[in-house]
PDB file of N, CA and C in Angstrom:
ATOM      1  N   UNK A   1      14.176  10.378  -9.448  1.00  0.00           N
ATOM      2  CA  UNK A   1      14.144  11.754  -9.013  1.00  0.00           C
ATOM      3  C   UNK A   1      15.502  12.409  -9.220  1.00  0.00           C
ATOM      4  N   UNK A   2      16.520  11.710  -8.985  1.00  0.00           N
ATOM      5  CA  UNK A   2      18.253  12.003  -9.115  1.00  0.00           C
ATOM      6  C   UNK A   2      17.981  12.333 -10.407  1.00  0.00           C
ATOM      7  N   UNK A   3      17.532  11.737 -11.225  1.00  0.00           N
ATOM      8  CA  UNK A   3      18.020  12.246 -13.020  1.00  0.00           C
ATOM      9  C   UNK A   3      17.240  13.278 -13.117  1.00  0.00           C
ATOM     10  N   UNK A   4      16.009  13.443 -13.053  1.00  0.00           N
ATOM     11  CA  UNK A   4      15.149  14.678 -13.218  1.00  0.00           C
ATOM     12  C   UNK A   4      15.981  15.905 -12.796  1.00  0.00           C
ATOM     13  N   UNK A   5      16.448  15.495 -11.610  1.00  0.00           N
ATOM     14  CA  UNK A   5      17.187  17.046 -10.883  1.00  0.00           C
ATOM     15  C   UNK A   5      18.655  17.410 -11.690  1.00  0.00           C
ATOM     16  N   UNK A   6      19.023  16.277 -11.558  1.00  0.00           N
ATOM     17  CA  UNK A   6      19.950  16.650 -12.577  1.00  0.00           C
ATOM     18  C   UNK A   6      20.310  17.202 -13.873  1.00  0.00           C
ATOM     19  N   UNK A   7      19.057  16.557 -14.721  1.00  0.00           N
ATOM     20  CA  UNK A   7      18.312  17.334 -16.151  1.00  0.00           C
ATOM     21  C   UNK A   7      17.902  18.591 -16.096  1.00  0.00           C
ATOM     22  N   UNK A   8      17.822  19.199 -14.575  1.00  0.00           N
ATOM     23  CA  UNK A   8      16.889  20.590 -14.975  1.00  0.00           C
ATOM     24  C   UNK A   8      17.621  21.410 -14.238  1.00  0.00           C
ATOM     25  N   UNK A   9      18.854  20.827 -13.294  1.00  0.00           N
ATOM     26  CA  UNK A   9      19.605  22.055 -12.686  1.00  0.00           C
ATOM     27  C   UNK A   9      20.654  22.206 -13.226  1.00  0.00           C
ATOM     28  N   UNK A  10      21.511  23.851 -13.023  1.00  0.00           N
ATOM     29  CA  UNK A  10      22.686  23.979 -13.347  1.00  0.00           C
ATOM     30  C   UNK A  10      23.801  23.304 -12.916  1.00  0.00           C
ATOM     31  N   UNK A  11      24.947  22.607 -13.673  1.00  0.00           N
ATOM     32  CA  UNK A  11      25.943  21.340 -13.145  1.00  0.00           C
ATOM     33  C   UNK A  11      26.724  21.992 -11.712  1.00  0.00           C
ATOM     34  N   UNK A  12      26.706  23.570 -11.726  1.00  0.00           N
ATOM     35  CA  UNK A  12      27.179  24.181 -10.866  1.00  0.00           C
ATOM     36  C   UNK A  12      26.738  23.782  -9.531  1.00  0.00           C
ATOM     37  N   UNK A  13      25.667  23.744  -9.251  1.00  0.00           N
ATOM     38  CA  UNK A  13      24.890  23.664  -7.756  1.00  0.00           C
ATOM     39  C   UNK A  13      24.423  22.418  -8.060  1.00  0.00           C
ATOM     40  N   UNK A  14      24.483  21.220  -8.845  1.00  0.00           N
ATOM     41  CA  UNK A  14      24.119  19.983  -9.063  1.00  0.00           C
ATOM     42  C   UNK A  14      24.096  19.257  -7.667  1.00  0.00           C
ATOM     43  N   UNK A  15      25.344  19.166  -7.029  1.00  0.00           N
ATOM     44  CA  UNK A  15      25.677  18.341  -6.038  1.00  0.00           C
ATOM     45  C   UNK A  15      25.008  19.285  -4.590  1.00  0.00           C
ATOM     46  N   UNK A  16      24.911  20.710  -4.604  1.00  0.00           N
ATOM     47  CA  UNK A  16      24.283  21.051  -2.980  1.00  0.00           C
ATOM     48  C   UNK A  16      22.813  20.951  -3.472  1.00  0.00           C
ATOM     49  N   UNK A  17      22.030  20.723  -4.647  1.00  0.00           N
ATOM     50  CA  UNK A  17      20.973  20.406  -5.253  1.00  0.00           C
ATOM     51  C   UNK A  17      20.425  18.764  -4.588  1.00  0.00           C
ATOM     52  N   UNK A  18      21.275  18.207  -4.811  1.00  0.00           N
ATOM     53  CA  UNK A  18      21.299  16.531  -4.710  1.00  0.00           C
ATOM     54  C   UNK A  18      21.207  16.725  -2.711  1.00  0.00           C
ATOM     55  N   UNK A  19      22.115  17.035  -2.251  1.00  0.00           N
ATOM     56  CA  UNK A  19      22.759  16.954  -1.223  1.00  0.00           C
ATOM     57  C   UNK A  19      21.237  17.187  -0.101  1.00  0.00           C
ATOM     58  N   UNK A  20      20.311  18.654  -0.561  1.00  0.00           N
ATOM     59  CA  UNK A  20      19.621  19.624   0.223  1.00  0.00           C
ATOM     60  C   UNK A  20      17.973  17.790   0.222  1.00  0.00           C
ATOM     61  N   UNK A  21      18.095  17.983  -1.168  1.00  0.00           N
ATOM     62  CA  UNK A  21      17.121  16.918  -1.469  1.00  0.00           C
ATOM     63  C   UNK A  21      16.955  15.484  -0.698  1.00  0.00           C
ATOM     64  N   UNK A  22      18.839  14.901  -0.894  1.00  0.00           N
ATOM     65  CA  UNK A  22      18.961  14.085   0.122  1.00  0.00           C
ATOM     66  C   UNK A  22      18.084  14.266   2.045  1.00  0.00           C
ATOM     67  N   UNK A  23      18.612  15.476   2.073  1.00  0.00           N
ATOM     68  CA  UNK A  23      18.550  15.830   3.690  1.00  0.00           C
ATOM     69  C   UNK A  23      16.612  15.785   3.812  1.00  0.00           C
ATOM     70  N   UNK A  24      16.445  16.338   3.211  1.00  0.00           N
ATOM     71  CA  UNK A  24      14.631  16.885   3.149  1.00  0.00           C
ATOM     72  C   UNK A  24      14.305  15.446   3.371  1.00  0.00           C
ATOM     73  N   UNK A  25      14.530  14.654   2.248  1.00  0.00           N
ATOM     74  CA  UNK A  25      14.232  12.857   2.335  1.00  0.00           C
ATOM     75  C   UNK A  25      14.101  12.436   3.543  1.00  0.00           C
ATOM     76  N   UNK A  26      15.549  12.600   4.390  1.00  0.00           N
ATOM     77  CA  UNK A  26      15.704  12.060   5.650  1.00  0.00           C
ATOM     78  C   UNK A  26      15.113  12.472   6.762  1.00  0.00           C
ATOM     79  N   UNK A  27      14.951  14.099   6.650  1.00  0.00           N
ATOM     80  CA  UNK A  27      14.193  14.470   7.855  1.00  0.00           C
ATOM     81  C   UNK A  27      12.498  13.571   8.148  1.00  0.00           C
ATOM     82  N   UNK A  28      11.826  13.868   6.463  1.00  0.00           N
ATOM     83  CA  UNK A  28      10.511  13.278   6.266  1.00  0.00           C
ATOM     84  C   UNK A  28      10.339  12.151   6.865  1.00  0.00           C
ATOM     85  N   UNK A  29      11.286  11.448   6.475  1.00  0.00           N
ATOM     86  CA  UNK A  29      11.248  10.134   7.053  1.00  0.00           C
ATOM     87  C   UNK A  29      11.478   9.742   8.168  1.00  0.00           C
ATOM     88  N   UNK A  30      12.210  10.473   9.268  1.00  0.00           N
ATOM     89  CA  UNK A  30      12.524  10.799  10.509  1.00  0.00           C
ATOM     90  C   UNK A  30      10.903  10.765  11.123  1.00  0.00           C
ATOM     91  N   UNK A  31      10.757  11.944  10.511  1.00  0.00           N
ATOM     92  CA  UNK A  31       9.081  12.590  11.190  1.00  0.00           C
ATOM     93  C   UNK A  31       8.078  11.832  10.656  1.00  0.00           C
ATOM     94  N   UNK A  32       8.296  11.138  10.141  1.00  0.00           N
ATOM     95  CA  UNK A  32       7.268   9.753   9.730  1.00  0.00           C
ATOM     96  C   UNK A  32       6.984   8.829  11.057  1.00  0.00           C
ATOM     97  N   UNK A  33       8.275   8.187  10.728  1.00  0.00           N
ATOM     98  CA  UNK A  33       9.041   7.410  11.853  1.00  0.00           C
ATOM     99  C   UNK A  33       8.493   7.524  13.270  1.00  0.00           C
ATOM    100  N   UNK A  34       8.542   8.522  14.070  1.00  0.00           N
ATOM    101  CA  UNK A  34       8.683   9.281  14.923  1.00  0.00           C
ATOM    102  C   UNK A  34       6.992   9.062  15.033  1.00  0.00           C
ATOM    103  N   UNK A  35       5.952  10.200  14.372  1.00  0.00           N
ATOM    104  CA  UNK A  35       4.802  10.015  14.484  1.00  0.00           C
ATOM    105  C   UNK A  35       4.123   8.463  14.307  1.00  0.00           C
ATOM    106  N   UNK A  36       4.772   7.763  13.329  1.00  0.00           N
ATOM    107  CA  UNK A  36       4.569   5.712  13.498  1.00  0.00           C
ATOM    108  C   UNK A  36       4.554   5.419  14.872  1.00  0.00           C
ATOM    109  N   UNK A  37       5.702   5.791  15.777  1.00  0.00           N
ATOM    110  CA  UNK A  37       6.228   5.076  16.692  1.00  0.00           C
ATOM    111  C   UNK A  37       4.837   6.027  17.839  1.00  0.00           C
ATOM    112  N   UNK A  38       4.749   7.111  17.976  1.00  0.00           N
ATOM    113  CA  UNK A  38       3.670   7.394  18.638  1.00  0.00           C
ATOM    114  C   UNK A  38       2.849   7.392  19.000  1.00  0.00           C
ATOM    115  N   UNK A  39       1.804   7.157  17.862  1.00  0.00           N
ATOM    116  CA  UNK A  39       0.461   6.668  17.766  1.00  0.00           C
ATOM    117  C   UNK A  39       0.378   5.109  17.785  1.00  0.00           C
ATOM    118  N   UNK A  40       1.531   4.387  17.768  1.00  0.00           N
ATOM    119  CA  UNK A  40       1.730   2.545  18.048  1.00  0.00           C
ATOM    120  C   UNK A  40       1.633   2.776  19.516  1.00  0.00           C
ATOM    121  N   UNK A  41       2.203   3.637  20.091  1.00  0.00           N
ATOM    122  CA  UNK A  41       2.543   3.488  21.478  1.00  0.00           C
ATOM    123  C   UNK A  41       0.959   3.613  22.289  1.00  0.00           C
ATOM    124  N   UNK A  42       0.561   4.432  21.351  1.00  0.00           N
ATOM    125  CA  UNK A  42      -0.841   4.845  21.889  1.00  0.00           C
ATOM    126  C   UNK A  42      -2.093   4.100  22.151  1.00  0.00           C
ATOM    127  N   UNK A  43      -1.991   3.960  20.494  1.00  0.00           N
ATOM    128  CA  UNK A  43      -3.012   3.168  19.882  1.00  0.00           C
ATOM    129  C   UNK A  43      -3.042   1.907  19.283  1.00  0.00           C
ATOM    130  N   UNK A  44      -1.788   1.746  19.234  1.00  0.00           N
ATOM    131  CA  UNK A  44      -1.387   0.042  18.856  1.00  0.00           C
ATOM    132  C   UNK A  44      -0.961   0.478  16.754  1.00  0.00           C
ATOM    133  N   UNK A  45      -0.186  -0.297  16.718  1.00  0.00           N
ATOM    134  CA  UNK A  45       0.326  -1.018  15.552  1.00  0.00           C
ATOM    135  C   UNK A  45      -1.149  -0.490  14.137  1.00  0.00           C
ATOM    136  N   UNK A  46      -2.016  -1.460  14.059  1.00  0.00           N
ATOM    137  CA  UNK A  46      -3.186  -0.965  13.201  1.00  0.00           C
ATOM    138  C   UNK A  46      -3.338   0.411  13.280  1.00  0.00           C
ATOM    139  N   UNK A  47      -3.694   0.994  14.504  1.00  0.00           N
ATOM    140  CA  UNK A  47      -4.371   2.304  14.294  1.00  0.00           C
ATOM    141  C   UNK A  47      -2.911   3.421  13.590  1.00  0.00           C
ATOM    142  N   UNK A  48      -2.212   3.183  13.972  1.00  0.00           N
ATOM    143  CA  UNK A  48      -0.691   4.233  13.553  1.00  0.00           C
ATOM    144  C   UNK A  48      -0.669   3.630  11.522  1.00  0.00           C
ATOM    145  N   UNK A  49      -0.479   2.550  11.572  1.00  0.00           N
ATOM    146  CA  UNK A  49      -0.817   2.418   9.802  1.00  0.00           C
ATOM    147  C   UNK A  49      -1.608   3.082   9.149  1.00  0.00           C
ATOM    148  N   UNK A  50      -2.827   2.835  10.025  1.00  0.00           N
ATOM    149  CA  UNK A  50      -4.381   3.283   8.934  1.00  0.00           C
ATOM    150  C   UNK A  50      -3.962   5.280   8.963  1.00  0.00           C
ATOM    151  N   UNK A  51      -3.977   5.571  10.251  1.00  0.00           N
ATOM    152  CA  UNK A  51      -3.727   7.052  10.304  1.00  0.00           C
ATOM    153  C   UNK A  51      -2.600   7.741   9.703  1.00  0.00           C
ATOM    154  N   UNK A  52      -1.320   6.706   9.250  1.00  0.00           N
ATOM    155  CA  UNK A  52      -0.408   7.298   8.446  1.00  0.00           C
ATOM    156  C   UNK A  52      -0.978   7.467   7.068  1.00  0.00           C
ATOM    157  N   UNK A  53      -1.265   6.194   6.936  1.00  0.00           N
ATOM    158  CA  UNK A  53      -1.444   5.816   5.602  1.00  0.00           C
ATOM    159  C   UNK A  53      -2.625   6.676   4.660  1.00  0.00           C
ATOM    160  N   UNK A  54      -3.421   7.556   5.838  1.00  0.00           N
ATOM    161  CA  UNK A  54      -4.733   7.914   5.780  1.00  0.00           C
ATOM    162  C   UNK A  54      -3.963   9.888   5.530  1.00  0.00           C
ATOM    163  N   UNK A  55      -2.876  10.209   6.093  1.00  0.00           N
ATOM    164  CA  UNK A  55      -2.480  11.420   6.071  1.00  0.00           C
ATOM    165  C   UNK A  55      -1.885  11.641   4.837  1.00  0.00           C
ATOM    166  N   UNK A  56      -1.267  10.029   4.536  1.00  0.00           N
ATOM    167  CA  UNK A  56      -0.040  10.718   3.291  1.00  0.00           C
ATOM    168  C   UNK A  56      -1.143  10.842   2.660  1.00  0.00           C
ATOM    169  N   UNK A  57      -2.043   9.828   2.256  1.00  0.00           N
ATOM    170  CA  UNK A  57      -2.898   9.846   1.132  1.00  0.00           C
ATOM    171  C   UNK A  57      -3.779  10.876   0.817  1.00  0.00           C
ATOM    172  N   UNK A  58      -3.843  12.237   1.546  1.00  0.00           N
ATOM    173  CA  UNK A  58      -4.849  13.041   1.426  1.00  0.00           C
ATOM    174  C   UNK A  58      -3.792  14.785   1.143  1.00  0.00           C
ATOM    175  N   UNK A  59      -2.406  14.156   1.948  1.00  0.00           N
ATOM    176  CA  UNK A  59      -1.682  15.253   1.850  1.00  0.00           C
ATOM    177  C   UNK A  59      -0.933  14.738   0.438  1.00  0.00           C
ATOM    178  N   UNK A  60      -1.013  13.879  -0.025  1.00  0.00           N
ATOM    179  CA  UNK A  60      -0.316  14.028  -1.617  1.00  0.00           C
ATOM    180  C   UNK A  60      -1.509  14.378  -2.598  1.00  0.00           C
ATOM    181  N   UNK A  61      -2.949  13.862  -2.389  1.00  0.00           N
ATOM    182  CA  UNK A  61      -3.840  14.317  -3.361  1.00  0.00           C
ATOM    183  C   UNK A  61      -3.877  15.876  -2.977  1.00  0.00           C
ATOM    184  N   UNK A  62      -3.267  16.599  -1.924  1.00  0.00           N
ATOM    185  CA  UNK A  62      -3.576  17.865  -1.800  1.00  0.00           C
ATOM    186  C   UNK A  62      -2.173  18.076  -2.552  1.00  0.00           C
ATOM    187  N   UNK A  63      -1.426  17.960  -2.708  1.00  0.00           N
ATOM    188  CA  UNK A  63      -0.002  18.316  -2.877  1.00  0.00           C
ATOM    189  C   UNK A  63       0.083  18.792  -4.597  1.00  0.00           C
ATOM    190  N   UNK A  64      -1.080  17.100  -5.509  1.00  0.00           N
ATOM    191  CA  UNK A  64      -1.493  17.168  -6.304  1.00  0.00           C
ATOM    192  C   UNK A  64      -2.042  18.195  -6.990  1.00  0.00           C
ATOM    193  N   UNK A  65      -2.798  18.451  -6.696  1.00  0.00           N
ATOM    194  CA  UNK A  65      -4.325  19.222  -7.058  1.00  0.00           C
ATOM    195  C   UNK A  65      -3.621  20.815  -6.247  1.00  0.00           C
ATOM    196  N   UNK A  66      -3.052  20.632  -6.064  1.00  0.00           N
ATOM    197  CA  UNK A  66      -2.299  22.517  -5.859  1.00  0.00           C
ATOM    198  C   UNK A  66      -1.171  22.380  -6.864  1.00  0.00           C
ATOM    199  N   UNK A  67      -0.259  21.434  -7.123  1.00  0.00           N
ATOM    200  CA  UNK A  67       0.326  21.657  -8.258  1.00  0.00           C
ATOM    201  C   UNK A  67      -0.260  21.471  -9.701  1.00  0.00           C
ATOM    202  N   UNK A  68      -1.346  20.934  -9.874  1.00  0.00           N
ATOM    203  CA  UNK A  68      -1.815  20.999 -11.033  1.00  0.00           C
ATOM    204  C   UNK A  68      -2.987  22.442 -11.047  1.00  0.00           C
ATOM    205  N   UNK A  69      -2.663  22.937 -10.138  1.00  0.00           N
ATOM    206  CA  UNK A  69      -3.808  24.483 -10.472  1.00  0.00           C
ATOM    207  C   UNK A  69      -3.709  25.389 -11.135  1.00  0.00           C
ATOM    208  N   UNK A  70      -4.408  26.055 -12.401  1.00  0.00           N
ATOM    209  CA  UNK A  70      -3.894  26.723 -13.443  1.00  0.00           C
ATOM    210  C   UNK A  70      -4.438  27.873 -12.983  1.00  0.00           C
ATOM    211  N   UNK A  71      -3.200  29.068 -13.419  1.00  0.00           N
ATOM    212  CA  UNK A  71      -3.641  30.033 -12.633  1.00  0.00           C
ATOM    213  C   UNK A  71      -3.800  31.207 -14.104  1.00  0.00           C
ATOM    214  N   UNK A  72      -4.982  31.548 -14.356  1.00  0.00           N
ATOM    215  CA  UNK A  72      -5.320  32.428 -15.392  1.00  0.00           C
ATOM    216  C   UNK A  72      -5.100  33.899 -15.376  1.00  0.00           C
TER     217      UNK A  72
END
């Protein structure tokens, strides 16, 4: 992902480019984290996997299928 961004941005803002990207990473993963640890507390260990695992997987095929939408 580092080289892509780097290939397509100006060298000028390269590094608050890198930097903003870094941060976004960490929050996600924070709020991952966070909702893991919740639904374990709740529902135990299994149910917090299947329901993560069950969100990313529907919010990246959505993430998908809106970036591949051709707009005529």
């Amino acid at each position: 992902m580092t080289g892509f961004i780097a290939d397509n941005v100006n060298n000028e803002v390269l590094a608050s480019v890198i930097s903003v990207e870094s941060s976004i990473r960490t929050i996600m993963t924070a709020i991952i984290a966070l909702a893991f640890g919740i639904i374990a507390d709740n529902f135990g260990i299994g149910a917090a996997f299947v329901s993560l695992t069950t969100f990313l997987l529907f919010s990246s095929i959505a993430i998908n299928n809106y970036k591949n939408k051709k707009v005529f």
